[in-house]
Protein backbone atom coordinates (compact mmCIF):
# COMPACT_ATOMS: atom_id res chain seq x y z
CA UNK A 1 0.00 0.00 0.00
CA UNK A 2 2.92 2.87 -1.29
CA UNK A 3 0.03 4.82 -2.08
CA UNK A 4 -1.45 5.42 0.94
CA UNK A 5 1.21 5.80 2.54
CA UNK A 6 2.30 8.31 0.14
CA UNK A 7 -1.12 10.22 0.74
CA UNK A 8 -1.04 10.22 4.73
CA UNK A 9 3.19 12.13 4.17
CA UNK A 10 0.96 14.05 2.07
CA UNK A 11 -1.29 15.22 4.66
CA UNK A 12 0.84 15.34 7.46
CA UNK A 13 3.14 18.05 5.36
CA UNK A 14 -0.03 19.88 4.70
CA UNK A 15 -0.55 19.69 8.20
CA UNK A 16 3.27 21.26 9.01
CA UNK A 17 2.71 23.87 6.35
CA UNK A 18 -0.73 24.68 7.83
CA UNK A 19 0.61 25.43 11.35
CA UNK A 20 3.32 26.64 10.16
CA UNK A 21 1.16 29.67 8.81
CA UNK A 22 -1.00 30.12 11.64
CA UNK A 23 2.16 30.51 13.81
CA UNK A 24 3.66 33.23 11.61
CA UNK A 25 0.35 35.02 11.75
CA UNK A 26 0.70 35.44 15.23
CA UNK A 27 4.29 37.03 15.51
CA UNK A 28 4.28 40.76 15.68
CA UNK A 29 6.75 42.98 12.99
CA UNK A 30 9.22 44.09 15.43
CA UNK A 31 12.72 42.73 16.57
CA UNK A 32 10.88 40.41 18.49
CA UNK A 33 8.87 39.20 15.33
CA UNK A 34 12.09 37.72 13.71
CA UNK A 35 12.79 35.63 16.36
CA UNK A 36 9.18 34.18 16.44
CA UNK A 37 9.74 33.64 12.75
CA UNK A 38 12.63 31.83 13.69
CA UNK A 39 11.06 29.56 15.79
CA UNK A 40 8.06 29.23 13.99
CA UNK A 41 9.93 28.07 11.23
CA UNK A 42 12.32 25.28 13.87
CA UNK A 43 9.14 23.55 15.20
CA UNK A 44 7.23 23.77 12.39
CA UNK A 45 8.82 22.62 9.44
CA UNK A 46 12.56 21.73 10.10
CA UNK A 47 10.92 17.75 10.99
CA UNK A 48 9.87 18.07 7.71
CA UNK A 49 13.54 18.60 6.22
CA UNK A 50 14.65 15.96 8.47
């Protein structure tokens, strides 16, 4: 079953990407934005790089 297994990666990247947005939304524009970038960016989608 490749293919499902294929589609469920599939979903759980969406996933990543998905909260990976909604966390960015929420970090404000000032020197203390970059650094919620940063980590927005560490816990969201470097286990997807992995």
């Amino acid at each position: 079953m490749p293919v499902l297994n294929d589609q469920i990666a599939l979903v759980d990247e969406i996933d990543s990407v998905d909260s990976y947005f909604e966390c960015i939304a929420s970090c404000g524009i000032d020197s203390e934005g970059s650094d919620c970038l940063t980590r927005c960016i560490e816990v969201h989608l470097k286990s997807n790089l992995d």
